[in-house]
Protein backbone atom coordinates (compact mmCIF):
# COMPACT_ATOMS: atom_id res chain seq x y z
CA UNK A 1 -30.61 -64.43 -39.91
CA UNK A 2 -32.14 -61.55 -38.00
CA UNK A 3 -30.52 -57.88 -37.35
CA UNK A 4 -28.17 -56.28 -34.61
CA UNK A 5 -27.57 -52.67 -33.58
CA UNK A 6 -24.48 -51.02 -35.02
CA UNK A 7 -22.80 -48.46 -32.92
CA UNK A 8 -20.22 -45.80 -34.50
CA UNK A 9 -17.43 -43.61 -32.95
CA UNK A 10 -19.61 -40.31 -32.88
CA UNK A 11 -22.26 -42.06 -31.49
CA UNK A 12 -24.79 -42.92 -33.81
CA UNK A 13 -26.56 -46.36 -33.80
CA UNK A 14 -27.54 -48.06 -37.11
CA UNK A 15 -30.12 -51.36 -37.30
CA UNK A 16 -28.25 -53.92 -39.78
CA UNK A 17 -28.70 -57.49 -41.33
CA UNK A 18 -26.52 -60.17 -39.88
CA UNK A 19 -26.48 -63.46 -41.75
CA UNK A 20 -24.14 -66.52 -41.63
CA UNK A 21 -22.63 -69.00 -41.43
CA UNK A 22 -20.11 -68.26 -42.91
CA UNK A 23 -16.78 -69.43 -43.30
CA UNK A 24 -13.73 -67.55 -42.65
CA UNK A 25 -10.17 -69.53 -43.85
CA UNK A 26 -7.04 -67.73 -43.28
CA UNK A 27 -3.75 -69.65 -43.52
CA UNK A 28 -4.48 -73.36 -42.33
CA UNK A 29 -6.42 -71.91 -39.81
CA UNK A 30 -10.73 -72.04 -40.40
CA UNK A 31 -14.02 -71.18 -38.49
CA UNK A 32 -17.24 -70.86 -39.28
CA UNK A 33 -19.01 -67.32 -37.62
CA UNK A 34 -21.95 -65.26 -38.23
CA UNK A 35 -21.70 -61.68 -39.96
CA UNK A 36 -23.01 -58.00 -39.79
CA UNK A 37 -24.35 -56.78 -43.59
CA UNK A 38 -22.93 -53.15 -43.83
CA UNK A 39 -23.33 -50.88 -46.86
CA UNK A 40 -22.35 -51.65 -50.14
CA UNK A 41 -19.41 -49.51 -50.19
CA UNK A 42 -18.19 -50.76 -46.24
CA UNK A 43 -15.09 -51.97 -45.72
CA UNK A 44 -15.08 -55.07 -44.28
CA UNK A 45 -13.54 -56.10 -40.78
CA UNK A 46 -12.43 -58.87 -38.74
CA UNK A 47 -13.07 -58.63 -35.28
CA UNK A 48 -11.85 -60.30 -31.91
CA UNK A 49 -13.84 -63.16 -31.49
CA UNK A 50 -12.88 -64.71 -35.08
CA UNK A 51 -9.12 -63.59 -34.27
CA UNK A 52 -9.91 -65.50 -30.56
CA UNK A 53 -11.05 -68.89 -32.50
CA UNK A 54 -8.27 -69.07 -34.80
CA UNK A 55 -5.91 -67.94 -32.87
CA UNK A 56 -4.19 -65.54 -34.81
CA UNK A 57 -2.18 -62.41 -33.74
CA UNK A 58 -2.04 -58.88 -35.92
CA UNK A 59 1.69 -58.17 -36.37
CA UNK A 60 1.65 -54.62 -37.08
CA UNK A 61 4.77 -54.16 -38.65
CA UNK A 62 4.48 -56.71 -41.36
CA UNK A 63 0.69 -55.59 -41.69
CA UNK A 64 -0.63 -59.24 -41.54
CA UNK A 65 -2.19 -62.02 -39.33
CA UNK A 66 0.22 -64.65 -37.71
CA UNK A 67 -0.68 -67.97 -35.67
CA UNK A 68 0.78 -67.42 -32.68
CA UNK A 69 3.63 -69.15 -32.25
CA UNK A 70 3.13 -71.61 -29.25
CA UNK A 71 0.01 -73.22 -31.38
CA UNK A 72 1.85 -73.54 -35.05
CA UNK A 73 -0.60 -76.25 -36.21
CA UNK A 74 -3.78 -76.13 -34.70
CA UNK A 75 -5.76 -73.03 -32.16
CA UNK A 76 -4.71 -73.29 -28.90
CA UNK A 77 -7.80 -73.28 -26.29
CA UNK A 78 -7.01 -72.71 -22.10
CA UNK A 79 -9.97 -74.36 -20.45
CA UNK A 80 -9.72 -74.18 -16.53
């Protein structure tokens, strides 16, 4: 789909691939976002914005994503 600039932690900047849609399903919970293309041997990561749109927490301790618990069945938006 065209490319965006990668930056690391010691400050080096890498050109890669993004491409999409594609869909991302965890628990009931699905949305449909675009992607970065690392290296073969990358590990891959989910960022904010997906964790935003399906409103899921990180619960450290158990080492897993949660829906949080005021939205149980379906994301919870705040529009003002």
């Amino acid at each position: 789909r065209g490319k965006s600039v990668v930056s690391f932690a010691d400050d080096r900047k890498v050109e890669w691939e993004t491409a999409g849609p594609v869909t991302v399903r965890i628990g009931n919970r699905t949305g449909v976002f675009e992607c970065l293309v690392g290296p073969p041997t990358c590990e891959p990561l989910l960022g904010q914005i997906p964790l935003e749109r399906l409103d899921l927490l990180v619960d450290p301790l158990q080492r897993q994503l949660v829906v949080r618990p005021e939205s149980p069945i379906y994301p919870l938006y705040s529009v003002k």
